[in-house]
C-alpha atoms as a PDB file:
ATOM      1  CA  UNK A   1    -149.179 225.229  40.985  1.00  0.00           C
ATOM      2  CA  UNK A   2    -149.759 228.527  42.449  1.00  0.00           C
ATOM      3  CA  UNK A   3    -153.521 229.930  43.383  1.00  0.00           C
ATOM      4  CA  UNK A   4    -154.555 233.361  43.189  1.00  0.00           C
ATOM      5  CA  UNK A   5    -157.784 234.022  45.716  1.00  0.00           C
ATOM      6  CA  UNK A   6    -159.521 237.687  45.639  1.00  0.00           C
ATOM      7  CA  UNK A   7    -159.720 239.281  49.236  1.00  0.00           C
ATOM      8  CA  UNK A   8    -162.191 242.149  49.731  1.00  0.00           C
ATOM      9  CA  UNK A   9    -159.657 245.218  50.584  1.00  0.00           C
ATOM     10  CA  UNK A  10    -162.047 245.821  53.781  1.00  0.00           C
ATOM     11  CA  UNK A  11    -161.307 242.227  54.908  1.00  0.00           C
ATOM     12  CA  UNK A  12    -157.507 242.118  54.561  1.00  0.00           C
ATOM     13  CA  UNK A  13    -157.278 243.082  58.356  1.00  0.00           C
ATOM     14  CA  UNK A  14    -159.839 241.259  59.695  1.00  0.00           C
ATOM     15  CA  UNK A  15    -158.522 237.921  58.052  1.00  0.00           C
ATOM     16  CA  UNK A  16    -154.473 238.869  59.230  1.00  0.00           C
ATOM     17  CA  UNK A  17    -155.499 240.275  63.152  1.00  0.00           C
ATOM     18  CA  UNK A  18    -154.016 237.029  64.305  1.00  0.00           C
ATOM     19  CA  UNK A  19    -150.831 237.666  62.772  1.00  0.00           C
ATOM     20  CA  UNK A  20    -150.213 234.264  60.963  1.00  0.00           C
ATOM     21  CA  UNK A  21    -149.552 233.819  57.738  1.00  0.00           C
ATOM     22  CA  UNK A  22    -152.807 234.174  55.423  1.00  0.00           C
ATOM     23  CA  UNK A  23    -151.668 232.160  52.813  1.00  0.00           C
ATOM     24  CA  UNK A  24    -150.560 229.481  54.525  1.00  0.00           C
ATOM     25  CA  UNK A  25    -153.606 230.091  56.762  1.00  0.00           C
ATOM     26  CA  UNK A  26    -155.626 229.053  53.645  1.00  0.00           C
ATOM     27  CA  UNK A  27    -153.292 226.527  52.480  1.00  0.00           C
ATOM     28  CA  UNK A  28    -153.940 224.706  56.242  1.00  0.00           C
ATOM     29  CA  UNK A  29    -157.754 225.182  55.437  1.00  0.00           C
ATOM     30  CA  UNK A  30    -157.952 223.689  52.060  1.00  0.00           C
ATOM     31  CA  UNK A  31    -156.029 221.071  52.694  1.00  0.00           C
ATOM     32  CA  UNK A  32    -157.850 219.785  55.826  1.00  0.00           C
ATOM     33  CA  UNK A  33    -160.686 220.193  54.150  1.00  0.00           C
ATOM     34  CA  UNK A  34    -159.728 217.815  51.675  1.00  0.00           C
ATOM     35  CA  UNK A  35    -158.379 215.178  53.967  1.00  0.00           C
ATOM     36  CA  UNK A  36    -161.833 215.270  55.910  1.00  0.00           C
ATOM     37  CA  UNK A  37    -163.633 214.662  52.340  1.00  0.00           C
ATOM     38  CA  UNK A  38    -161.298 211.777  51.915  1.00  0.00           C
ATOM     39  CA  UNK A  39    -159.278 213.093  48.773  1.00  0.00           C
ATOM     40  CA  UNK A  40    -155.904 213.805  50.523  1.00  0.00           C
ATOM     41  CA  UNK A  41    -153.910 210.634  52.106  1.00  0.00           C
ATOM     42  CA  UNK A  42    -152.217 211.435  55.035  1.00  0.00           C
ATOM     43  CA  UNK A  43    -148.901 211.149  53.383  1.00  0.00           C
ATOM     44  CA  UNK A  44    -150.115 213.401  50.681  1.00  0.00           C
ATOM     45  CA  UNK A  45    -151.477 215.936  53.224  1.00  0.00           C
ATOM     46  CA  UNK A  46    -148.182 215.835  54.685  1.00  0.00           C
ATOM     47  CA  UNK A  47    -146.401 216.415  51.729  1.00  0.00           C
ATOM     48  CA  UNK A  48    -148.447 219.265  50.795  1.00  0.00           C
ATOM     49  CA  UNK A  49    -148.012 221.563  54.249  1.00  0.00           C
ATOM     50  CA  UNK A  50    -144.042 220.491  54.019  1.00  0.00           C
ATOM     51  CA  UNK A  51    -144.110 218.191  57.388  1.00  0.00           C
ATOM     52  CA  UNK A  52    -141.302 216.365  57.187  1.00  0.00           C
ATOM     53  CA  UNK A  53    -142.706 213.691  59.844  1.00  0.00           C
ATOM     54  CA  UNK A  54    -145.731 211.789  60.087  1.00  0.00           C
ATOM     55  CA  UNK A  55    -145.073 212.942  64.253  1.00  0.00           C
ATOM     56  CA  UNK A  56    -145.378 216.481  62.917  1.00  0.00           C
ATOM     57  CA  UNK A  57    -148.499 215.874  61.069  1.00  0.00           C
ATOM     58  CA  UNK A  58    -150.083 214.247  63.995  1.00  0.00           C
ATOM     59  CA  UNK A  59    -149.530 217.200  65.743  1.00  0.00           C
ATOM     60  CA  UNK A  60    -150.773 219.401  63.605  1.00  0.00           C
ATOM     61  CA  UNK A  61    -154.379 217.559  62.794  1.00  0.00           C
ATOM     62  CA  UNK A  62    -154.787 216.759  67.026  1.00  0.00           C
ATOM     63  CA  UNK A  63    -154.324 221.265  66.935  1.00  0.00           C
ATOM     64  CA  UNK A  64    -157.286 220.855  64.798  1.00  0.00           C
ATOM     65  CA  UNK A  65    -159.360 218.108  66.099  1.00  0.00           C
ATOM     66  CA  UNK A  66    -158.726 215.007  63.561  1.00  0.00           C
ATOM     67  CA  UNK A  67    -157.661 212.314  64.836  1.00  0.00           C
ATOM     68  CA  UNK A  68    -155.561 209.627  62.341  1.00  0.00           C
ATOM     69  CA  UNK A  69    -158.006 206.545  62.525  1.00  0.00           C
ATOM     70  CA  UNK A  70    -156.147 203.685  64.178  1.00  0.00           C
ATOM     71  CA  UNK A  71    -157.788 200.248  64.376  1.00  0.00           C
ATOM     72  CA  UNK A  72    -157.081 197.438  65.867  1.00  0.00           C
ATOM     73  CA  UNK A  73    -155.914 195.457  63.301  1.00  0.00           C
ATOM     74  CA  UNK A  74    -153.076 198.747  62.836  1.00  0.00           C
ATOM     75  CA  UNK A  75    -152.109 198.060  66.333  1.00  0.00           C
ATOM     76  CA  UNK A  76    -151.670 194.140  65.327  1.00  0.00           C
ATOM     77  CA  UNK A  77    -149.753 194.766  62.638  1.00  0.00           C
ATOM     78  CA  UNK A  78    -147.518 196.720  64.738  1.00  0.00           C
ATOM     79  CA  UNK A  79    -147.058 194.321  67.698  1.00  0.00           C
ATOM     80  CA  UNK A  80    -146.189 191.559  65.134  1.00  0.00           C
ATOM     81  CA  UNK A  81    -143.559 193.956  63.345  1.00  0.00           C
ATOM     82  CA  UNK A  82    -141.882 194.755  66.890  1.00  0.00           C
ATOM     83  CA  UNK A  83    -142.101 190.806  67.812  1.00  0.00           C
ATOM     84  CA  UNK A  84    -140.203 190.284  64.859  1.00  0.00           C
ATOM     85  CA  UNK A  85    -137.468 192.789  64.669  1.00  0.00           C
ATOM     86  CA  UNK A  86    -136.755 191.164  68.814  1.00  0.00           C
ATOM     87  CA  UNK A  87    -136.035 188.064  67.804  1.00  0.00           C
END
């Protein structure tokens, strides 16, 4: 799908003085804003800004303050996967 947003002429420059890529600027925006509201997964936010790594993802929501929730009972999981693939 592609999306068409109307910029003010008189804004263009203000919204690209940080040199960055606008649309992907609001792409980034968007879809943050939809994770935080709970209707993006993280592997469908991921998909949608290209990452090819749940690693790169990471990095990209800690740049922006979210942090991926991770209980306990993920860390569990995890132990008992490792113990596991040791034996």
């Amino acid at each position: 799908m592609h999306l068409t947003i109307e910029i003010p002429d008189d804004l263009i420059d203000p919204l690209s003085v940080s040199g960055n890529d606008l649309a992907r600027r609001a792409l980034e925006a968007l879809a943050l804003e939809e994770y935080r509201n709970g209707r993006l997964t993280e592997d469908e936010l991921r998909r949608l800004l290209g990452f090819g790594t749940r690693y790169q993802l990471d990095g990209f929501l800690k740049a922006h303050d979210i942090w991926i929730e991770y209980t306990l009972e993920d860390f569990r999981r995890e132990v008992e996967s490792l113990d596991r693939l040791s034996v």
